[in-house]
N, C-alpha and C. Protein backbone atom coordinates (compact mmCIF):
# COMPACT_ATOMS: atom_id res chain seq x y z
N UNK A 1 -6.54 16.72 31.83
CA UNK A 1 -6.14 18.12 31.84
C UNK A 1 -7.39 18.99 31.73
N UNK A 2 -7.35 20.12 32.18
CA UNK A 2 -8.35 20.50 32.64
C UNK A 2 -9.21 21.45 31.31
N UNK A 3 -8.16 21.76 30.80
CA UNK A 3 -8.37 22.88 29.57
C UNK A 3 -8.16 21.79 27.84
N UNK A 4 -8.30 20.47 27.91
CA UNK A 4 -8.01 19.98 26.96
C UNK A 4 -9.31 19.62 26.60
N UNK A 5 -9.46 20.25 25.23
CA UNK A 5 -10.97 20.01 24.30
C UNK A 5 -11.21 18.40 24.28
N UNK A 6 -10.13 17.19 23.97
CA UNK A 6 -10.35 15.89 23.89
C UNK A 6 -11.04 15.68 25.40
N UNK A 7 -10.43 16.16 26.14
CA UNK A 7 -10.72 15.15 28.03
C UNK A 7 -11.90 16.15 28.24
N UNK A 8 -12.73 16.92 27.02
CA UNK A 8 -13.81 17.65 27.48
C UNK A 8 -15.08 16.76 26.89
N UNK A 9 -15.11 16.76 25.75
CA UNK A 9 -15.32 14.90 24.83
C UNK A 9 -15.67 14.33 25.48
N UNK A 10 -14.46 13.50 26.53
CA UNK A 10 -14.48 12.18 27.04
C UNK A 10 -15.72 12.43 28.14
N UNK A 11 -15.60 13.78 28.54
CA UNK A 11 -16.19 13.56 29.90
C UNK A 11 -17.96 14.23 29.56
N UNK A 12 -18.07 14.83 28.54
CA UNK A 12 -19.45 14.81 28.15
C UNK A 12 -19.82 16.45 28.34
N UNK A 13 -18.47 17.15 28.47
CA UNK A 13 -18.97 18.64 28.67
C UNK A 13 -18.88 19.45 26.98
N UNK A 14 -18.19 18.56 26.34
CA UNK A 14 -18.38 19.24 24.79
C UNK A 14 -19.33 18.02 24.16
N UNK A 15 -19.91 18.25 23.43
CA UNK A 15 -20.71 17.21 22.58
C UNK A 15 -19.98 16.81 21.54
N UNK A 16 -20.40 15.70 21.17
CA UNK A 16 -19.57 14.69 20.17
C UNK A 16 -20.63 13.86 19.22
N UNK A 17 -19.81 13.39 17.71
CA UNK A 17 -20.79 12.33 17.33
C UNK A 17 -19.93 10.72 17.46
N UNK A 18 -20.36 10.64 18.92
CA UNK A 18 -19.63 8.83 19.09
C UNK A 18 -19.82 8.11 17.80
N UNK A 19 -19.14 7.32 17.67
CA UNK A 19 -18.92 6.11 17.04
C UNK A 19 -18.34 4.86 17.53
N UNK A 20 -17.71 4.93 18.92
CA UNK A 20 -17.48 3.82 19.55
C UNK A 20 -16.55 4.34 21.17
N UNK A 21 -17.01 3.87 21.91
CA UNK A 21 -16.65 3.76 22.92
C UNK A 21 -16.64 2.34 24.08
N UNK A 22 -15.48 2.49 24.65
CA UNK A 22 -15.11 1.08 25.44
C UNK A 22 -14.20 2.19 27.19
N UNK A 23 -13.61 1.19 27.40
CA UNK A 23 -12.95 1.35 28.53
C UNK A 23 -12.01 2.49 28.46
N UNK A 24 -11.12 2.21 27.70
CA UNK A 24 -9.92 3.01 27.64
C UNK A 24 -10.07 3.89 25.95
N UNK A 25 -10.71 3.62 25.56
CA UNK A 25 -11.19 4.46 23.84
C UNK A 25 -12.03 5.65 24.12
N UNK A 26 -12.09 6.24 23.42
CA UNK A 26 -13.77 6.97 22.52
C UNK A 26 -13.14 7.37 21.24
N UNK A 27 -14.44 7.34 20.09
CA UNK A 27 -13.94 7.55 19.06
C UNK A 27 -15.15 8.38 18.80
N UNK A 28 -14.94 9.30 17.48
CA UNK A 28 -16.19 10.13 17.33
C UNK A 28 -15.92 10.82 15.60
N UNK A 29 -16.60 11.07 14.92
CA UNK A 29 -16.68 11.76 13.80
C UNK A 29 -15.83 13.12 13.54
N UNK A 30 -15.16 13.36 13.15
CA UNK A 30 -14.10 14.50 12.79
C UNK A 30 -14.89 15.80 12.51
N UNK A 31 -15.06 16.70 13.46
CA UNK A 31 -15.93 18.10 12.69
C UNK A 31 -15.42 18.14 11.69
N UNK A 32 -14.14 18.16 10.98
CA UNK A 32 -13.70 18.75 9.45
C UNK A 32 -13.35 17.73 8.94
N UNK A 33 -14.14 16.88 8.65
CA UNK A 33 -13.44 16.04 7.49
C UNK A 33 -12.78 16.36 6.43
N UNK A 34 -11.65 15.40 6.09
CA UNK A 34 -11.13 14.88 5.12
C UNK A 34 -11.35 13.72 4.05
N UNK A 35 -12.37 13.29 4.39
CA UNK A 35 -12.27 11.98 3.72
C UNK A 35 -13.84 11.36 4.12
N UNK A 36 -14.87 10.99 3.02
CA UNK A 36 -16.18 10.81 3.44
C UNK A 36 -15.68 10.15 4.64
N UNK A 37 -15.28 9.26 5.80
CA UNK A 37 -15.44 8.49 6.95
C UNK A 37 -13.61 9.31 7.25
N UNK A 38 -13.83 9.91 8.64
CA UNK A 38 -13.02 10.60 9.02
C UNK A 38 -13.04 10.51 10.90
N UNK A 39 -12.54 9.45 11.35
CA UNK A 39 -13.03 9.29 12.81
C UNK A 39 -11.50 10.01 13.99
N UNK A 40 -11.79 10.74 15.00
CA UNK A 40 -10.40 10.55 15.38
C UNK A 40 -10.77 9.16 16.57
N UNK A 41 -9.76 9.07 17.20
CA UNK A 41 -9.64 8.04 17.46
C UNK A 41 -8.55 8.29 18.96
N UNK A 42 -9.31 8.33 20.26
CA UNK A 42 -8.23 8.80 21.56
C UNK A 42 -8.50 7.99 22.93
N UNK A 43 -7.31 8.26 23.57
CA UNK A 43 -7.46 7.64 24.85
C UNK A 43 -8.02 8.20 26.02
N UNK A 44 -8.77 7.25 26.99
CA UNK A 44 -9.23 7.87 28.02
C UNK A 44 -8.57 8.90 28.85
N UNK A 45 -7.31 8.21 28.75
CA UNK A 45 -6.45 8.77 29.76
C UNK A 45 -5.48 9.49 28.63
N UNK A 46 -5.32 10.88 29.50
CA UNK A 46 -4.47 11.92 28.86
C UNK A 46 -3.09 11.76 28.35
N UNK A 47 -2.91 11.63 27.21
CA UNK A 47 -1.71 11.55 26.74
C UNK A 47 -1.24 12.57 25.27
N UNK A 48 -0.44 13.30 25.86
CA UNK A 48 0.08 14.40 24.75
C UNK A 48 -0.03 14.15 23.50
N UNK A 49 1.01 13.28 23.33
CA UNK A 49 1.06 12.85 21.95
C UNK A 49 2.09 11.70 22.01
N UNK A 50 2.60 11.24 20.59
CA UNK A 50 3.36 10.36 20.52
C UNK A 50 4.69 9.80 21.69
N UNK A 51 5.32 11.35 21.14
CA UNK A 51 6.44 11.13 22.65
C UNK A 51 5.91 10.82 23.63
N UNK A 52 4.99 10.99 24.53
CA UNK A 52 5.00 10.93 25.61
C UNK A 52 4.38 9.71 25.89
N UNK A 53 4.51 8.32 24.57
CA UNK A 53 3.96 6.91 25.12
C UNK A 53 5.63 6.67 25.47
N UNK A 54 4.83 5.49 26.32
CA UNK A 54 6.08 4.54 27.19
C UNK A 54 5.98 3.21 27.65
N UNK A 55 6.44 2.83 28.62
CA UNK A 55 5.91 1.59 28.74
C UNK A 55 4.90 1.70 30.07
N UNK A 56 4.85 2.34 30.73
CA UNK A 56 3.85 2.77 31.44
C UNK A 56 2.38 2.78 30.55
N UNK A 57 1.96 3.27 29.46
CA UNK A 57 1.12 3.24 28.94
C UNK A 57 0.78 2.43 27.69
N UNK A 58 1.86 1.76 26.96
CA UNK A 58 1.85 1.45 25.95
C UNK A 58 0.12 0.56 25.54
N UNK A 59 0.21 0.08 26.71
CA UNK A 59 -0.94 -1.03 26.20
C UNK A 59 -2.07 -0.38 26.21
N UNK A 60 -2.34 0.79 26.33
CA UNK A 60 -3.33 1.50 25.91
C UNK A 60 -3.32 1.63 24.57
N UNK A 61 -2.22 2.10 23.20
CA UNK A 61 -1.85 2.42 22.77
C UNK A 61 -2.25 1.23 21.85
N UNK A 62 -1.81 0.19 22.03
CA UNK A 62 -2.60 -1.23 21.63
C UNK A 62 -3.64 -1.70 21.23
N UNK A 63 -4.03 -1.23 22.45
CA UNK A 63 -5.73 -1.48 23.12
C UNK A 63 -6.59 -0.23 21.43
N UNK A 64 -5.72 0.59 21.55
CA UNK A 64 -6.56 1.48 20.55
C UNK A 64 -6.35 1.23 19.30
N UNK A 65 -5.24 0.15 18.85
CA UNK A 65 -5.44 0.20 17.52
C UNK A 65 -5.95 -1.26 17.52
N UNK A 66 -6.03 -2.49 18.40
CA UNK A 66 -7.32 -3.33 18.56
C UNK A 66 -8.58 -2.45 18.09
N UNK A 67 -9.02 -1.44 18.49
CA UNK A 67 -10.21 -0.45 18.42
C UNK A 67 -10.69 -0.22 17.15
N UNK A 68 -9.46 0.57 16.85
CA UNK A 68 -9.24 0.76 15.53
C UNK A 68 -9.58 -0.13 14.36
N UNK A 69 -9.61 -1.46 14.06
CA UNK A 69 -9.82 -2.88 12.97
C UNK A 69 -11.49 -2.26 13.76
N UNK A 70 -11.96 -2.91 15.03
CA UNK A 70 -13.17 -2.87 15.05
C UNK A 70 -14.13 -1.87 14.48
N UNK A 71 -13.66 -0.68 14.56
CA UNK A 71 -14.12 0.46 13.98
C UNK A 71 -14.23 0.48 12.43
N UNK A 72 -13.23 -0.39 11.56
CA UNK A 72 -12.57 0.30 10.38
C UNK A 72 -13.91 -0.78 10.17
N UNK A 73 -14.01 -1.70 10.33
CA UNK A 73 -15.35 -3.41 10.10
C UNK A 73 -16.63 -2.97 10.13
N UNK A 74 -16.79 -1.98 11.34
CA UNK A 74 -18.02 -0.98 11.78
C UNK A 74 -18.23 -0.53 10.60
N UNK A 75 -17.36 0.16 10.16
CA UNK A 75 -17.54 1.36 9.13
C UNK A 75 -17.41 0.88 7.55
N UNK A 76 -16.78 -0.58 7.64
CA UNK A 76 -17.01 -0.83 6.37
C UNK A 76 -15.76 -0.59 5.17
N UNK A 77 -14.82 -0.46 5.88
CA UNK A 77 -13.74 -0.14 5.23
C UNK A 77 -12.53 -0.72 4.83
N UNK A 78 -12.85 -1.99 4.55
CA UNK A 78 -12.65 -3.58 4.11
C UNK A 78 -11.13 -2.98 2.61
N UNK A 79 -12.07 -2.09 1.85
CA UNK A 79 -11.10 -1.85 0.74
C UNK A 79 -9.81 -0.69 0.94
N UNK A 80 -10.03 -0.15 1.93
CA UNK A 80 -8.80 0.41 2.98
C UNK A 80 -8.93 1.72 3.34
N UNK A 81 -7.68 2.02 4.43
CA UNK A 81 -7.77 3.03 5.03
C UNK A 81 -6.48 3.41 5.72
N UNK A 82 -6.76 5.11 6.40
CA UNK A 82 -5.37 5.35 6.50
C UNK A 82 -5.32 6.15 7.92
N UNK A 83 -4.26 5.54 8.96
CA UNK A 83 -4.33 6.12 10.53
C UNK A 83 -3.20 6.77 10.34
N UNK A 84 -3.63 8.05 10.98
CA UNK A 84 -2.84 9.47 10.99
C UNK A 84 -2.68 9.50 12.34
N UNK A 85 -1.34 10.00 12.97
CA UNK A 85 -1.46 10.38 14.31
C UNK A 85 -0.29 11.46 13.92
N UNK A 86 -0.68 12.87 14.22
CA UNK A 86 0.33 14.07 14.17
C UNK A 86 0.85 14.57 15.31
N UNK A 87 2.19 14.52 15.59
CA UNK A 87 3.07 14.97 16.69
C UNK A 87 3.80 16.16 16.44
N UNK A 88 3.38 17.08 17.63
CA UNK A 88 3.86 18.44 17.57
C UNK A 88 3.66 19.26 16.34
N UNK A 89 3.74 20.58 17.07
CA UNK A 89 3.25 21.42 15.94
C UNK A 89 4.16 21.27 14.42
N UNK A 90 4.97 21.08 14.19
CA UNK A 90 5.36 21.11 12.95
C UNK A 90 5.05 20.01 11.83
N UNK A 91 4.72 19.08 12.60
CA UNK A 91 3.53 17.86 12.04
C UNK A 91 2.15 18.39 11.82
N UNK A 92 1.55 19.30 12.76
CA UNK A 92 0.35 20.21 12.59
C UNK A 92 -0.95 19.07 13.29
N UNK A 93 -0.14 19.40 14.63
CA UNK A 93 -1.18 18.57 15.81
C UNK A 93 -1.46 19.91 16.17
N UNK A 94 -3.03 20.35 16.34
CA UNK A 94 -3.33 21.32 17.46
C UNK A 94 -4.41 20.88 18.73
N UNK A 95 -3.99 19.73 18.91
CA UNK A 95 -5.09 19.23 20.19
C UNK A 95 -3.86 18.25 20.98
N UNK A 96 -3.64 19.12 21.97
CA UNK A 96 -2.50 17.94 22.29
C UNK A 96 -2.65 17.15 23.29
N UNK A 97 -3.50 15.87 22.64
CA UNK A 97 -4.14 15.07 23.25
C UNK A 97 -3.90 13.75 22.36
N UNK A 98 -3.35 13.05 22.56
CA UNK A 98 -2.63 11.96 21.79
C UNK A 98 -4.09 11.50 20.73
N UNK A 99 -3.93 11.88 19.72
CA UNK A 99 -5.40 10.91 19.15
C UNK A 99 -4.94 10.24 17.43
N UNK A 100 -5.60 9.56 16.77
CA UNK A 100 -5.63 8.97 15.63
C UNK A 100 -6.28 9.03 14.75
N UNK A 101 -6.66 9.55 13.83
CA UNK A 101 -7.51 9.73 12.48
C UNK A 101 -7.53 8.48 11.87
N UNK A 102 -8.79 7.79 11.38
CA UNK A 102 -9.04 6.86 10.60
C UNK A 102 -9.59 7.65 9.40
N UNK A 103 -8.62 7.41 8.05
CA UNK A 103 -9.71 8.12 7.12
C UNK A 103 -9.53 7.19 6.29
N UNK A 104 -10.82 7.32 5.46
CA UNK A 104 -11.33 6.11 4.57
C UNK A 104 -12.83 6.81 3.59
N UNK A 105 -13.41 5.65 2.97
CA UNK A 105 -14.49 6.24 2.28
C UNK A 105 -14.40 5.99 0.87
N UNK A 106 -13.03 6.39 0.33
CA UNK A 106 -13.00 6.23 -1.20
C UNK A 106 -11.31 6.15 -0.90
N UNK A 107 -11.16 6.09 -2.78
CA UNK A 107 -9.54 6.15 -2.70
C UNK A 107 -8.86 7.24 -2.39
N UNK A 108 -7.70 6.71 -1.29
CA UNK A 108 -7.17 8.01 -0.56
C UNK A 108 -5.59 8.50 -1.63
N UNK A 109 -5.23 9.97 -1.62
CA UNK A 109 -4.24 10.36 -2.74
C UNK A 109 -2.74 9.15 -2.03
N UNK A 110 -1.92 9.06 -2.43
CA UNK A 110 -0.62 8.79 -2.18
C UNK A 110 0.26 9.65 -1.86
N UNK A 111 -0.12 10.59 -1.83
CA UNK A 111 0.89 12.20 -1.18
C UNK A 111 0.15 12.30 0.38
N UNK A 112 1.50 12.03 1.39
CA UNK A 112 1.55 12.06 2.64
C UNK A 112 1.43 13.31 2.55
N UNK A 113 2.08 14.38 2.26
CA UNK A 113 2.35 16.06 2.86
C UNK A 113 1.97 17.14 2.40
């Protein structure tokens, strides 16, 4: 999409701090963290958000949380961590570009909301 900040990322017209990239991934450092290690975590290929996986795409979807363990090993985050993916605004997605937060670093609270 042409106006989507993620597929601007992918393609090298916004700058990013990578942390891993493959075929169908890129992952990169969260401008606003939450959590000392705060990565999002998205697909090459444009996908809204949750709803809009299927089976047409699923194995991307896969493919990224394969990504995801590699990343969490990268980073060292053995004593744990927590993948966020927010759908639609009332969840409080404003990039609607299907992506995943890895946050980690220290102990994370137990209050989801």
């Amino acid at each position: 999409m042409q106006d989507c900040i993620f597929c601007k990322i992918i393609s090298g017209e916004i700058p990013s701090s990578k942390v891993y990239e493959d075929e169908y991934v890129y992952a990169f450092n969260d401008i606003n963290p939450m959590a000392p290690v705060h990565i999002l975590v998205i697909p090459k290929t444009h996908i809204s958000n949750v709803m809009d996986v299927n089976s047409e795409n699923s194995d991307i979807i896969a493919h990224i949380f394969e990504a995801i363990a590699v990343i969490a090993k990268q980073q060292k985050l053995e004593k744990g961590f927590r993948v966020v993916s927010n759908c639609n605004e009332y969840a409080g997605q404003t990039v609607f570009h299907l992506h995943f937060h890895i946050l980690g670093g220290r102990r994370l609270s137990m209050e989801m909301a």
